[in-house]
Each structure stands twice: as structure tokens, then as C-alpha cells.
C-alpha atoms as a PDB file:
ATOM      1  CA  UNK A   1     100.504  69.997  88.266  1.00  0.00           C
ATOM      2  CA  UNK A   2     103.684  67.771  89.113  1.00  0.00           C
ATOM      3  CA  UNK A   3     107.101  69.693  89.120  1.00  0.00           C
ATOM      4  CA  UNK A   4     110.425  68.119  87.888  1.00  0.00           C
ATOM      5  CA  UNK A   5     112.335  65.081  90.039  1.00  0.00           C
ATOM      6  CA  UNK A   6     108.427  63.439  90.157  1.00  0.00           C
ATOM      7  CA  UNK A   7     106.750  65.862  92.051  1.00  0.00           C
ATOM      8  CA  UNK A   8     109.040  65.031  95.534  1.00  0.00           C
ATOM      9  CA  UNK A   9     109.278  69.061  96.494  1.00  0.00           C
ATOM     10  CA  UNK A  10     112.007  70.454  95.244  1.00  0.00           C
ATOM     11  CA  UNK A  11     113.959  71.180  91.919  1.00  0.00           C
ATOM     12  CA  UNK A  12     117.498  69.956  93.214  1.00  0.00           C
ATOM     13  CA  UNK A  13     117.896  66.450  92.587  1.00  0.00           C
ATOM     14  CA  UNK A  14     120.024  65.751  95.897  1.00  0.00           C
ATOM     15  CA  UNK A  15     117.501  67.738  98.095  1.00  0.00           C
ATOM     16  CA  UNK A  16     114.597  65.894  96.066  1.00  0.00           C
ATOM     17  CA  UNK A  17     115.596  62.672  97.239  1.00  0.00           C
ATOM     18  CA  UNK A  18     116.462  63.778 100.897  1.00  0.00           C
ATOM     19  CA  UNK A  19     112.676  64.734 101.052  1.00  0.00           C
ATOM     20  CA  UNK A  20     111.817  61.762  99.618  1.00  0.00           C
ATOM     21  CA  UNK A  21     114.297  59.476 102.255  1.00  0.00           C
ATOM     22  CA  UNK A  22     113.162  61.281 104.754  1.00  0.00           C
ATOM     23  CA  UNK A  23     109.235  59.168 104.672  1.00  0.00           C
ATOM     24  CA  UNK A  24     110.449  55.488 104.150  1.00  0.00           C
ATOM     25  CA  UNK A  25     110.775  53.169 106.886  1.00  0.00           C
ATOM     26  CA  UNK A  26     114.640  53.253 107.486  1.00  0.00           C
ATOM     27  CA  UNK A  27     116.897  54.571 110.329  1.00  0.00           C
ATOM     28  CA  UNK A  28     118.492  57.661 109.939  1.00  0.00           C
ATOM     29  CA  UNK A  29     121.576  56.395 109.636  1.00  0.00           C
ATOM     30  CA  UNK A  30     120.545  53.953 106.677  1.00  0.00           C
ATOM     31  CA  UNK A  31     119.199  57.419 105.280  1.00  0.00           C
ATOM     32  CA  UNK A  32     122.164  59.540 105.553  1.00  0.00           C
ATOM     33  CA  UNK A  33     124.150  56.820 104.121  1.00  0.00           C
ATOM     34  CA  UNK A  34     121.613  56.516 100.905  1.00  0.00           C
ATOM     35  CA  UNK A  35     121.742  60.684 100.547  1.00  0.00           C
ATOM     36  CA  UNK A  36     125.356  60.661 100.400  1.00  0.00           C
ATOM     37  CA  UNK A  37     125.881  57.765  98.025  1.00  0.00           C
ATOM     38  CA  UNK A  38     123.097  59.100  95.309  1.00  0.00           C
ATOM     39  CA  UNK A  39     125.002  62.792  96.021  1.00  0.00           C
ATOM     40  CA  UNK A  40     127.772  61.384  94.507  1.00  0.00           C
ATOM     41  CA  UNK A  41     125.676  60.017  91.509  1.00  0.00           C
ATOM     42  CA  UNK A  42     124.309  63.310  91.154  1.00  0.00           C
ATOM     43  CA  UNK A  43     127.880  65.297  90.799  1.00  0.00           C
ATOM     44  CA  UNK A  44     129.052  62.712  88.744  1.00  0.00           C
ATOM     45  CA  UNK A  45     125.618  62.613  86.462  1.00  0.00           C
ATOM     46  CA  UNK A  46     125.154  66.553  86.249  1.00  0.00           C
ATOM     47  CA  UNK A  47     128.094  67.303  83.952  1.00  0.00           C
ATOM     48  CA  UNK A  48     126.238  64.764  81.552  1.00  0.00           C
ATOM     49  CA  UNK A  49     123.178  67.232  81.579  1.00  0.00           C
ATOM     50  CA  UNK A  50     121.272  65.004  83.480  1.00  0.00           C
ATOM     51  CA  UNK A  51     119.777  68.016  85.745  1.00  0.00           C
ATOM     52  CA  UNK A  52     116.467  66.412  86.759  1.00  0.00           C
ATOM     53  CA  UNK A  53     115.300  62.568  87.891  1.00  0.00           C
ATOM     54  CA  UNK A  54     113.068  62.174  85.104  1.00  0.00           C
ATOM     55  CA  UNK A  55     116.312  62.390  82.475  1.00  0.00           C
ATOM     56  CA  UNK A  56     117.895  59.165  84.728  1.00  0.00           C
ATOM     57  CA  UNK A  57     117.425  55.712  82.371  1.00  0.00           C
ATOM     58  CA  UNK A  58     118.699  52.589  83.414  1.00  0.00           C
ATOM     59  CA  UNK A  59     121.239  52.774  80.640  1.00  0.00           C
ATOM     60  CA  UNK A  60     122.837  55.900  82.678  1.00  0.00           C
ATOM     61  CA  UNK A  61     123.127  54.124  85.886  1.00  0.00           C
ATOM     62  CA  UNK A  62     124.821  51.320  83.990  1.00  0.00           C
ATOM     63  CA  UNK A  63     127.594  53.501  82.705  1.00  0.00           C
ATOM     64  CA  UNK A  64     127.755  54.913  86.607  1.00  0.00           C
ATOM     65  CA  UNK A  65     128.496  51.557  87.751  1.00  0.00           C
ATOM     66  CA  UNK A  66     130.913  50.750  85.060  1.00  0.00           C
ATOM     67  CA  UNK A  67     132.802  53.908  85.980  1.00  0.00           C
ATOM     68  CA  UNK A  68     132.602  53.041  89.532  1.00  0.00           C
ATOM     69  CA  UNK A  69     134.144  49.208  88.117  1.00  0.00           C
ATOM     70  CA  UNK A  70     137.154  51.343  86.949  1.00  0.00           C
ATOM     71  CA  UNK A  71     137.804  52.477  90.309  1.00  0.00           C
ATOM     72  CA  UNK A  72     137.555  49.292  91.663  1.00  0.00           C
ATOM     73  CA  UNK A  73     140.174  48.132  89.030  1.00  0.00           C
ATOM     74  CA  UNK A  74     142.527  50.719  90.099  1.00  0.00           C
ATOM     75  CA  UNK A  75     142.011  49.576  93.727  1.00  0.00           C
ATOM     76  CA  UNK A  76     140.513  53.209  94.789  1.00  0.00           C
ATOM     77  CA  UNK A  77     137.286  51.613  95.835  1.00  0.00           C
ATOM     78  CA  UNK A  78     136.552  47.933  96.828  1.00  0.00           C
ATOM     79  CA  UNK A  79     133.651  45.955  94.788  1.00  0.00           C
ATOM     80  CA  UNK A  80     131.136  46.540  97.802  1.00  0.00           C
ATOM     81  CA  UNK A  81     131.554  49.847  97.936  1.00  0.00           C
ATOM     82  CA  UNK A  82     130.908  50.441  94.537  1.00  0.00           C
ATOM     83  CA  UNK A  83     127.530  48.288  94.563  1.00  0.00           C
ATOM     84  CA  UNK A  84     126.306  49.890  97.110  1.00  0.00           C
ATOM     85  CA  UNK A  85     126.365  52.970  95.534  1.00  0.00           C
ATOM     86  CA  UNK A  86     124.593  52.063  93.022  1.00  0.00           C
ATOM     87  CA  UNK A  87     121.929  50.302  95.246  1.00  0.00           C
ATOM     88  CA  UNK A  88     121.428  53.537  96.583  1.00  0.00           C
ATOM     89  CA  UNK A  89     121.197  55.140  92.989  1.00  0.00           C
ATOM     90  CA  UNK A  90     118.290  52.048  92.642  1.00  0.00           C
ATOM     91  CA  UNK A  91     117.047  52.995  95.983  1.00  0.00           C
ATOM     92  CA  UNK A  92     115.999  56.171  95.047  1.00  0.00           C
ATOM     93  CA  UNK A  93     114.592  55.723  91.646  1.00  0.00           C
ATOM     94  CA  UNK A  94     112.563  52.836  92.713  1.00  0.00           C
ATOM     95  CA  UNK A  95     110.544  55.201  95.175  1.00  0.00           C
ATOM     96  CA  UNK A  96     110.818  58.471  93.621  1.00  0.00           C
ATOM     97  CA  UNK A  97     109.156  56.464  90.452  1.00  0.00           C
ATOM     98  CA  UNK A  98     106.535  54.457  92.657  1.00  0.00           C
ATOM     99  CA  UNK A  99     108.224  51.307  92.233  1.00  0.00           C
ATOM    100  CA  UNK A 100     108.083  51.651  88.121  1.00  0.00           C
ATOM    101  CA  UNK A 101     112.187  51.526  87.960  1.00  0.00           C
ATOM    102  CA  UNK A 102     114.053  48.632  86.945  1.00  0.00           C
ATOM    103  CA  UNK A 103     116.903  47.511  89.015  1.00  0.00           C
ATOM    104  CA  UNK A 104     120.639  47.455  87.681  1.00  0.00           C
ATOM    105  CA  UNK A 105     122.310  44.721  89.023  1.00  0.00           C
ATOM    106  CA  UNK A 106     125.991  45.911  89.896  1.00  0.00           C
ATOM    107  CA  UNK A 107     127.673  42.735  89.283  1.00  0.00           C
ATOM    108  CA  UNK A 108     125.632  41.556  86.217  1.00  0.00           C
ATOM    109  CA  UNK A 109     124.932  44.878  84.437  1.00  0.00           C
ATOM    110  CA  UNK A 110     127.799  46.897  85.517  1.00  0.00           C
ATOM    111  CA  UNK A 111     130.564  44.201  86.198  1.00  0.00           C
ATOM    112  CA  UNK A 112     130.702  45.047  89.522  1.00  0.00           C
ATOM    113  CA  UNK A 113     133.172  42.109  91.539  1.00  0.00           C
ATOM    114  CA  UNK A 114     134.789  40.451  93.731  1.00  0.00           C
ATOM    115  CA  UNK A 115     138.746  41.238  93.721  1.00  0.00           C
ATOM    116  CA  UNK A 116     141.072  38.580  93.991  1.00  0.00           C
ATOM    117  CA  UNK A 117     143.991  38.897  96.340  1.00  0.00           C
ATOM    118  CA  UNK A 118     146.515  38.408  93.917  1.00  0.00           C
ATOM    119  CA  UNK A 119     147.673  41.116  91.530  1.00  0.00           C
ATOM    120  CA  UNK A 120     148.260  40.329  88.213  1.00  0.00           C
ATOM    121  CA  UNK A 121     149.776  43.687  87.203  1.00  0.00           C
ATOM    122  CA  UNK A 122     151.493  46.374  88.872  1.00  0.00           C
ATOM    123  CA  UNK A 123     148.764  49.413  89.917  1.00  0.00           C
ATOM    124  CA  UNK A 124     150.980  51.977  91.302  1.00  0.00           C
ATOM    125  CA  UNK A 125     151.575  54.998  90.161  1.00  0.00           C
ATOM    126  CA  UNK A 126     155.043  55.857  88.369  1.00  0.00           C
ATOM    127  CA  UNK A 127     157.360  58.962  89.469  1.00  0.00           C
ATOM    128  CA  UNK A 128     156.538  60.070  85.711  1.00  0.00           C
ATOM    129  CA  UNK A 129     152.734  59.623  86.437  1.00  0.00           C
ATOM    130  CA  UNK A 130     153.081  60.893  89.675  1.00  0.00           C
ATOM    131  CA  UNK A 131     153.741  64.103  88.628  1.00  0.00           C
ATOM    132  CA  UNK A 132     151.757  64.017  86.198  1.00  0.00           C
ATOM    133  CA  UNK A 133     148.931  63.678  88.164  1.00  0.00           C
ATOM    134  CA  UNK A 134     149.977  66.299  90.474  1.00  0.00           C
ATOM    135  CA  UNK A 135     150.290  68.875  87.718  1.00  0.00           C
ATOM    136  CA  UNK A 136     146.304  68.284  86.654  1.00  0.00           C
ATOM    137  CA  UNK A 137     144.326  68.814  90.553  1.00  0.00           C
ATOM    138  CA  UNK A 138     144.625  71.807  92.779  1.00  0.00           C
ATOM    139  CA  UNK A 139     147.592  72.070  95.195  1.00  0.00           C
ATOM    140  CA  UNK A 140     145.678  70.787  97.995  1.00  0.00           C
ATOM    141  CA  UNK A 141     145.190  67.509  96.538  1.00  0.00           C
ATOM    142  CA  UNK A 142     148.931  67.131  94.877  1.00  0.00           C
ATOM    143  CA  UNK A 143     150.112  67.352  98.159  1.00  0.00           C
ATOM    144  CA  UNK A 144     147.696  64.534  99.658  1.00  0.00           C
ATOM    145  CA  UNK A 145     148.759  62.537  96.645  1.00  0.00           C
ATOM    146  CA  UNK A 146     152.288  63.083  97.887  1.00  0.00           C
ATOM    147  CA  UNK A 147     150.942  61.998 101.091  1.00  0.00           C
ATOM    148  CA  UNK A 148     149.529  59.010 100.453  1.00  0.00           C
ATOM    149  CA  UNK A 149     152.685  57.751  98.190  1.00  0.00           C
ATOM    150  CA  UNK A 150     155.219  58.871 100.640  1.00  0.00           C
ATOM    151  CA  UNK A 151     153.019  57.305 103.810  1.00  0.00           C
ATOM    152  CA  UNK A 152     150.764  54.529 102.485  1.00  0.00           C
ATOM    153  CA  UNK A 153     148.176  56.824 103.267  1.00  0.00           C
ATOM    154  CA  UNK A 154     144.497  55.728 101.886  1.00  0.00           C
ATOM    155  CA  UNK A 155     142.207  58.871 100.740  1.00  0.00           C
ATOM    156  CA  UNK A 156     140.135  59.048 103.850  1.00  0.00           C
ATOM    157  CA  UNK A 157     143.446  59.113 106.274  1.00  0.00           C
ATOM    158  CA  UNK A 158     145.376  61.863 104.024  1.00  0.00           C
ATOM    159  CA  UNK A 159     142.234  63.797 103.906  1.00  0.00           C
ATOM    160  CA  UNK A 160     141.599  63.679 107.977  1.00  0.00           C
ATOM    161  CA  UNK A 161     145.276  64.110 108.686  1.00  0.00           C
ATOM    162  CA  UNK A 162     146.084  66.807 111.389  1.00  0.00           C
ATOM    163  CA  UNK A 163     149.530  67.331 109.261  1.00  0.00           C
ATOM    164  CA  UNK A 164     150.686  70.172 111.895  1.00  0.00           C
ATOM    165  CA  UNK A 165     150.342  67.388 114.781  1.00  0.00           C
ATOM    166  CA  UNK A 166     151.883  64.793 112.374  1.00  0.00           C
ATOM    167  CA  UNK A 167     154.859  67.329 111.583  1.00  0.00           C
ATOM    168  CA  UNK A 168     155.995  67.411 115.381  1.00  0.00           C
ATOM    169  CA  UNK A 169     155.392  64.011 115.926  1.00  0.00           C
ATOM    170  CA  UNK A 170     157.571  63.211 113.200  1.00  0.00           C
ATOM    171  CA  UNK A 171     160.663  65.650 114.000  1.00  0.00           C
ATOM    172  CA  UNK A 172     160.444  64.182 117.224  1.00  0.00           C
ATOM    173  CA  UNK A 173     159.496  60.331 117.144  1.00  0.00           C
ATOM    174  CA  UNK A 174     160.751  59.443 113.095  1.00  0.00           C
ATOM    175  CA  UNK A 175     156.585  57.938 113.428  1.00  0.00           C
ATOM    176  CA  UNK A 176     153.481  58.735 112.074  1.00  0.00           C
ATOM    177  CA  UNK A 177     150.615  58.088 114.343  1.00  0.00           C
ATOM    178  CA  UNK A 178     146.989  57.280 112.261  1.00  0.00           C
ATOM    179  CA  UNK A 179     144.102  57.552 113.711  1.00  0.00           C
ATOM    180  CA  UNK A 180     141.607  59.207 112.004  1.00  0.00           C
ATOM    181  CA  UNK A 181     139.844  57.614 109.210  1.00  0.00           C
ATOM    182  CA  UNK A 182     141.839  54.453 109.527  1.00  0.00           C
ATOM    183  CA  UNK A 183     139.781  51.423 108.369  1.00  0.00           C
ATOM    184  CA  UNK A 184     137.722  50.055 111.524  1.00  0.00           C
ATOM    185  CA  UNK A 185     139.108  52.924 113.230  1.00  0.00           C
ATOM    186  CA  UNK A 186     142.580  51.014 114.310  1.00  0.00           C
ATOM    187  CA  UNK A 187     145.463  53.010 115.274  1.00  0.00           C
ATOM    188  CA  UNK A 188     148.748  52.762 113.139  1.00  0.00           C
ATOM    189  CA  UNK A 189     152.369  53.764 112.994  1.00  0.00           C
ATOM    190  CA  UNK A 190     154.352  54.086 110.129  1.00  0.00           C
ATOM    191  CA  UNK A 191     157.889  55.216 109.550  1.00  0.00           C
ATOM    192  CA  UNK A 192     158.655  58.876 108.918  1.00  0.00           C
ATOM    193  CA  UNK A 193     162.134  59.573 108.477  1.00  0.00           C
ATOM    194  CA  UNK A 194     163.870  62.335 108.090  1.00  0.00           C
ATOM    195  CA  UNK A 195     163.671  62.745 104.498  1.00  0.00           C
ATOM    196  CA  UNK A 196     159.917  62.924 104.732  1.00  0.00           C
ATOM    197  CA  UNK A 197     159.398  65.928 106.787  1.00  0.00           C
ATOM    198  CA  UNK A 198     159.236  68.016 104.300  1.00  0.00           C
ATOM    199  CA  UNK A 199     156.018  66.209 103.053  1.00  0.00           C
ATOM    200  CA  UNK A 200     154.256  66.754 106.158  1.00  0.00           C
ATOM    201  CA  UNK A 201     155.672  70.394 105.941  1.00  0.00           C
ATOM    202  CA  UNK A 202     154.202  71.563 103.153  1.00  0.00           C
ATOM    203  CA  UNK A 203     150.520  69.980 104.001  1.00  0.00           C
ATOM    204  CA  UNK A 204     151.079  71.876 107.416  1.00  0.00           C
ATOM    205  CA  UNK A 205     151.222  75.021 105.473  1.00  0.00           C
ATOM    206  CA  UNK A 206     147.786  74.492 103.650  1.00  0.00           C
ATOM    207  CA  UNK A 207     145.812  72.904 106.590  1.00  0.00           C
ATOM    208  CA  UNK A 208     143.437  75.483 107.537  1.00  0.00           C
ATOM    209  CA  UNK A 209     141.580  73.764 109.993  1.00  0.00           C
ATOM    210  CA  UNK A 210     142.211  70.086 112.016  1.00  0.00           C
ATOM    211  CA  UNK A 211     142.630  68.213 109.017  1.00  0.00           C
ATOM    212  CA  UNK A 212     143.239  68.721 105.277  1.00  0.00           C
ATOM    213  CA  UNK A 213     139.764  69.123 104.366  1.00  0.00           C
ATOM    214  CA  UNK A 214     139.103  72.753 104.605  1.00  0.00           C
ATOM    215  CA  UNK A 215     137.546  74.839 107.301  1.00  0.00           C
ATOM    216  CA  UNK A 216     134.547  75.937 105.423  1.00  0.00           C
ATOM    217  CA  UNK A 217     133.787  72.487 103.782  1.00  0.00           C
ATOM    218  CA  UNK A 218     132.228  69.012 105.064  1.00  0.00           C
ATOM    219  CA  UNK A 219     134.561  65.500 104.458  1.00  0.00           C
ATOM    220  CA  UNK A 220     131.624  64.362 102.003  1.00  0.00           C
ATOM    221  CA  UNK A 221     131.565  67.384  99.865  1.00  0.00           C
ATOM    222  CA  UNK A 222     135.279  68.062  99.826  1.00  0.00           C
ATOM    223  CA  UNK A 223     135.818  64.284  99.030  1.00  0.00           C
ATOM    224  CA  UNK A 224     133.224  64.756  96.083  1.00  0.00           C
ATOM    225  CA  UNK A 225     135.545  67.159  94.631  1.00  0.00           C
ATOM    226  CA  UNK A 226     138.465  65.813  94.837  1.00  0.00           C
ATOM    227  CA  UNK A 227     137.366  62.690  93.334  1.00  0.00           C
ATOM    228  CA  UNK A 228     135.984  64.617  90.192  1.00  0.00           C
ATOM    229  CA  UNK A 229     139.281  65.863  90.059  1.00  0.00           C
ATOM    230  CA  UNK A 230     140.931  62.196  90.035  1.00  0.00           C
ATOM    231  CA  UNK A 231     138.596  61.494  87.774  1.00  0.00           C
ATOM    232  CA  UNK A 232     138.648  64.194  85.066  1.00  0.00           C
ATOM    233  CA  UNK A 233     143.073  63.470  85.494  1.00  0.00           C
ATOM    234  CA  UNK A 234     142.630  59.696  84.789  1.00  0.00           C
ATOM    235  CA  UNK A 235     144.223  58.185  87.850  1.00  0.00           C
ATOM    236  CA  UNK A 236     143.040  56.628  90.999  1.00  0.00           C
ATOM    237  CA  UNK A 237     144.198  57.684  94.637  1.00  0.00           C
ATOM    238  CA  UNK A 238     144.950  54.341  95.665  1.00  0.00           C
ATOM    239  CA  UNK A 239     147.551  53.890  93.302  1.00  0.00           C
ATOM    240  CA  UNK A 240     149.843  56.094  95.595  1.00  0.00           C
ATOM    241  CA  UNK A 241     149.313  53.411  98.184  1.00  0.00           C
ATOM    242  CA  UNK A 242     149.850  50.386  95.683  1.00  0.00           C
ATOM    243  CA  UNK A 243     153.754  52.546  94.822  1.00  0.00           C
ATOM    244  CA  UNK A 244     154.328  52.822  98.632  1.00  0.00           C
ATOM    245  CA  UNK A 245     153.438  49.363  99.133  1.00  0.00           C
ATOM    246  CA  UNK A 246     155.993  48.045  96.528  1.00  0.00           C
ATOM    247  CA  UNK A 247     158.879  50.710  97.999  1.00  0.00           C
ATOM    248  CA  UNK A 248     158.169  49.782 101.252  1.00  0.00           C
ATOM    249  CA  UNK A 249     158.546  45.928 100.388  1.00  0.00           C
ATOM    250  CA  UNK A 250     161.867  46.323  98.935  1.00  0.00           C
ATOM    251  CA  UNK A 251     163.391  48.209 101.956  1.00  0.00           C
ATOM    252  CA  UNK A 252     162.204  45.623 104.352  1.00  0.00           C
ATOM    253  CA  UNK A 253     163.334  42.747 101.975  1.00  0.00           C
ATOM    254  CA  UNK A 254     166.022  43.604  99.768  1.00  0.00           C
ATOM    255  CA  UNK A 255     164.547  42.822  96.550  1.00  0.00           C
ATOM    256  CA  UNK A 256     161.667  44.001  94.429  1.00  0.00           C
ATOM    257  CA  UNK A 257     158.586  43.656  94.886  1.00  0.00           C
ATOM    258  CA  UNK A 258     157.029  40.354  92.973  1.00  0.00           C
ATOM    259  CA  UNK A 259     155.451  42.627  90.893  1.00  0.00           C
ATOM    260  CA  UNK A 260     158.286  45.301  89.809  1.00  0.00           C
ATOM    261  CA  UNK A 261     160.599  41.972  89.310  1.00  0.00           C
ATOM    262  CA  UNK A 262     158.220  39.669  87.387  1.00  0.00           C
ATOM    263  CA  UNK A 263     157.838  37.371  89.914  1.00  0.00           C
ATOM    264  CA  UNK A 264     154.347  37.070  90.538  1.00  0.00           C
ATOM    265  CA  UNK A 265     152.857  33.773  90.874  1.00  0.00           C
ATOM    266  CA  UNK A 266     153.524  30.301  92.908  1.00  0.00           C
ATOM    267  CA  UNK A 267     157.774  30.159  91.508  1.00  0.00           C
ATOM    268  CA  UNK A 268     157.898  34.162  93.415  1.00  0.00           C
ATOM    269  CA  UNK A 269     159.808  32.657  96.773  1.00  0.00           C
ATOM    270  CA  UNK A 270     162.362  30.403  94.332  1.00  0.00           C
ATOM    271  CA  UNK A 271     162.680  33.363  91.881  1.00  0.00           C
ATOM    272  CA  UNK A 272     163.840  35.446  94.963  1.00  0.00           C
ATOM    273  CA  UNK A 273     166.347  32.682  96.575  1.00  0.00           C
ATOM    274  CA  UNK A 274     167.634  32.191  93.642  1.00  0.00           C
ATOM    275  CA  UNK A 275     167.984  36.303  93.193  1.00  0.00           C
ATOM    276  CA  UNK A 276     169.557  36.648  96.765  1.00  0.00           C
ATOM    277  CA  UNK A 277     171.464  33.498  96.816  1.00  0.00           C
ATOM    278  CA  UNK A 278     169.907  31.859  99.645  1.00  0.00           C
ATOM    279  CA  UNK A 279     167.903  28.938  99.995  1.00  0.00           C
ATOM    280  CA  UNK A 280     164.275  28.425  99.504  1.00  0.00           C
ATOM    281  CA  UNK A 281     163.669  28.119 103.593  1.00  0.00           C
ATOM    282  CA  UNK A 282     165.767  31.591 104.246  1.00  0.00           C
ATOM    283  CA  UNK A 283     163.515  33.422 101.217  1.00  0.00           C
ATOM    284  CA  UNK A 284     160.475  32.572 102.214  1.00  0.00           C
ATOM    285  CA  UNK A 285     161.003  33.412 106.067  1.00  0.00           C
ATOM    286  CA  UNK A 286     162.583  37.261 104.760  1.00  0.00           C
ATOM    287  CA  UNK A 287     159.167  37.520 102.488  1.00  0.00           C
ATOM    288  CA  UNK A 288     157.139  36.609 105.363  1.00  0.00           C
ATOM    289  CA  UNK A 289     158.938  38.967 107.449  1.00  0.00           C
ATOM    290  CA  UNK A 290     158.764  41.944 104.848  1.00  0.00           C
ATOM    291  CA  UNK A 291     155.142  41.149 104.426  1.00  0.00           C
ATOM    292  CA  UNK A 292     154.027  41.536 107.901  1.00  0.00           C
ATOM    293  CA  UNK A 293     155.540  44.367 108.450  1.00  0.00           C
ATOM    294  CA  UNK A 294     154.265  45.931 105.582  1.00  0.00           C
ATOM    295  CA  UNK A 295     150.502  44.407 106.486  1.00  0.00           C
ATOM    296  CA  UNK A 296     150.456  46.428 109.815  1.00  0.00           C
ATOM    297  CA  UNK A 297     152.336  49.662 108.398  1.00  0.00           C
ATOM    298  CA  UNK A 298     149.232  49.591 105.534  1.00  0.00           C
ATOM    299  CA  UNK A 299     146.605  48.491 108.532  1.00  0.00           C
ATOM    300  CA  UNK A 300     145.599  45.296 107.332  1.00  0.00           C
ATOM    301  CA  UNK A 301     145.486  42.299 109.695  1.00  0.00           C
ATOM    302  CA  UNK A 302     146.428  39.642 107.384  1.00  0.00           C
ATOM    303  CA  UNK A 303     149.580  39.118 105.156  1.00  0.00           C
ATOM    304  CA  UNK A 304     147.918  37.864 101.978  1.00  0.00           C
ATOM    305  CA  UNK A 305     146.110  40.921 101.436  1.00  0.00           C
ATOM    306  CA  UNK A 306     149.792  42.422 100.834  1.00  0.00           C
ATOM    307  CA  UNK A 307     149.634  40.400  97.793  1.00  0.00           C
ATOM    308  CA  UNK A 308     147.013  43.082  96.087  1.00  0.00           C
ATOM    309  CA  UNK A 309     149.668  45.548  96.218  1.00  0.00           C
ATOM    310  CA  UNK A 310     153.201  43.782  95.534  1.00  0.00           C
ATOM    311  CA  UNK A 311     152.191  40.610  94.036  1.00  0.00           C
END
């Protein structure tokens, strides 16, 4: 007689589907990736009493996807990532149900797309929000949102900090090195002045192992959690990175950011001559300026991609 999750072996779902991953034609790496994408549709499904494969209907991946769009919208997760996740969700089902499922499209069915690189509204985070945030996840994570706000940090980098190395480095240099889980793996430096010590103090204190993800747990599974927790509080971690992008802009060029001013759009560089006084020629060299600064100290390699974040 077939057990639950179609007869693959076991009653866990996430188990389940490793069995099942582990006899199709695919490189192991291909199937660790696929394991810990549907994990994360299976912690997110679970709470909806979906405890077993045979409750999953195409109508329940579509509302995954669409919460994985509002992610996206809050720029905590770019449009690929998101459809891949839910190719992996369709991945699974497809094989588990003998090739009986049918596929949701993540850009048709779920709205799943491309983002532009220029912001239309402002995604950061307020002070107000800010806090509020903070005072709805454990203290581990309120002080890697403080993190990422007061360093530009994205999840994956506040997560793998080494804050006790960061800490000296910072009392000693006024820099913060990044290296681990930087995007491609590039090195960065951003500022850390004086004022921001105590940041990187207080995520010393609760590092109990080489980064902020603690000793006993795995990055995937403690990044599961703390994504629930986002989640459940209504507020993306990459909005922290959006409100450092706009501080950071108006320290290196004297005004707002395009996007805190109203100035988004083609008329931004006149708006801002006309703000400062100077001509057109002198504005757009300090915006260039500000911008690639602000490109490297976020670790992007081009300037318009600043554009996401400040307008």
C-alpha cells in the first residue's frame, strides 16, 4: 500500500523529495540546490497545514510565487531567484507525481519579473519602521537589521559576518572589510566610523561561533528562520540596504537622494543644480561622483544599478 508524499519513502516532505532527487539524472550540486529551494517551500507551506505532497495544488504554488513576487518588490530577492524557486517547487511535483503535475509559470501565473533599474518609490525602511521591525524578531536578527542599515550590508553578508574580526578592524582602520557572502564573492570596504562601533559591538557579543549564524545551526536553516520571521513582521531585509543607500548618497553628495527629494526621473540632475546652485555640468559630475562611490561601497560594478536604491 502507498504511504503519504506518493509513496517516495518517507513521511517528511523535505526528506521525501531528497530521496526522490537523489535517482534523477542531475549533478549533485543541481540536487542540493533543488532540496534547499523546495525546503523553503516546505517551511513556508507547513504553517498552511499543508503537511504532506499530496495536499500541494497548483493553486498553492501560485500563492508561493506571489509571496515570493512581494519580496522581489521589496528588493529582498531578485526576479530569478524567486523563479527558480518555484521551478524547483515544479521540479519536484512533476516527478514525485510521475509527470501528472502541471507547471506554474513564475512570470505568467505568479507575476514573477524582470526589475527595472529605476525606482519609482522609495523602499527603505524608516527610523519609525526600523524599530518597529526590530521590536517583532529575536535579538539576533534586530541586530543584523541594524547591520545591514548601518553598513549596506545584504542578508547573506550580515549573516556570515565575523563581527568580533570586524570590531577590531574597525577601531583600528575606520573600514569594514567584506568578504564572505559578498555577491560573486568580491571583496569590499566600506566606511565604519567611529559612531558605528557600537553596532559591530553588540553583534560581537551574540556571535557564538565565526559568523552570526549560530554554532549549532547550518546558513540554510538559520536563514529559513529568519526569513519567516521577516515575513510574519511584514518587512523585507533589503530595505535596510535601500535606507543606507539613500544616507550614504547624501553624505557623498550633499543633497538627498532623488528619491527622498522627489527628484526621480530624467529633470533629477537640473532639479539638483538648481538645489545647490551650480550649473548643470558641476551637478551631474558630483552625482556621478556620489554614485560610484556608493556602487563599489554596495558591491555593484555599475553606477546605474544605484538607481534601484536612490532613484
Amino acid at each position: 500500500m502507498a504511504t503519504r508524499n506518493y509513496g517516495l519513502g518517507s513521511r517528511d516532505m523535505k526528506f521525501a523529495a531528497g530521496l526522490l532527487l537523489a535517482k534523477l539524472d542531475m549533478s549533485f550540486g543541481t540536487r542540493a540546490c533543488v532540496a534547499d529551494r523546495w525546503a523553503v517551500f516546505v517551511d513556508w507551506a507547513k504553517p498552511q497545514g499543508v503537511n504532506k505532497m499530496e495536499k500541494i495544488d497548483r493553486a498553492l504554488v501560485v500563492r508561493y510565487g506571489e509571496y515570493l513576487q512581494t519580496l522581489v518588490a521589496k528588493g529582498d530577492m531578485k526576479p530569478a531567484t524567486a523563479q527558480v524557486y518555484v521551478s524547483a517547487v515544479n521540479t519536484v511535483m512533476d516527478n514525485a507525481t510521475g509527470q501528472r503535475w502541471e507547471r506554474v509559470s513564475p512570470t505568467k501565473a505568479c507575476g514573477i519579473g524582470k526589475r527595472s533599474h529605476v525606482a519609482a518609490a522609495s523602499k527603505a525602511l524608516s527610523a519609525t519602521e526600523h524599530r518597529a521591525a526590530q521590536d517583532k524578531v529575536d535579538g539576533r536578527v534586530a541586530v543584523m537589521l541594524e547591520l545591514q542599515r548601518t553598513f549596506g550590508l545584504r542578508f547573506k553578508e550580515s549573516a556570515l559576518l565575523d563581527a568580533k574580526a570586524a570590531l577590531k578592524e574597525a577601531t583600528a582602520k575606520g573600514t569594514l572589510t567584506l568578504t564572505s557572502g559578498t555577491k560573486g564573492g568580491r571583496k569590499r570596504t566600506v566606511p565604519a566610523a567611529q559612531g558605528t562601533l557600537a553596532v559591530l559591538a553588540a553583534a560581537a557579543k551574540l556571535q557564538d561561533g565565526r559568523s552570526m549564524v549560530p554554532k549549532a545551526m547550518t546558513y540554510a536553516e538559520f536563514r529559513r528562520g529568519c526569513y519567516r520571521q521577516a515575513y510574519a513582521a511584514g518587512f523585507g531585509f533589503h530595505q535596510e540596504r535601500h535606507h543606507y543607500a539613500q544616507r550614504r548618497y547624501a553624505e557623498l553628495a550633499g543633497v538627498p537622494a532623488p528619491l527622498k527629494a522627489g527628484w526621480a526621473g530624467r529633470h533629477r540632475v537640473a532639479k539638483m543644480a538648481a538645489h545647490l546652485g551650480v550649473s548643470r555640468a558641476a551637478a551631474a559630475k558630483l552625482d556621478a561622483t556620489a554614485r560610484l562611490a556608493l556602487a563599489r561601497e554596495l558591491g555593484h560594478n555599475r553606477i546605474e544599478v544605484t538607481r534601484v536604491y536612490t532613484g
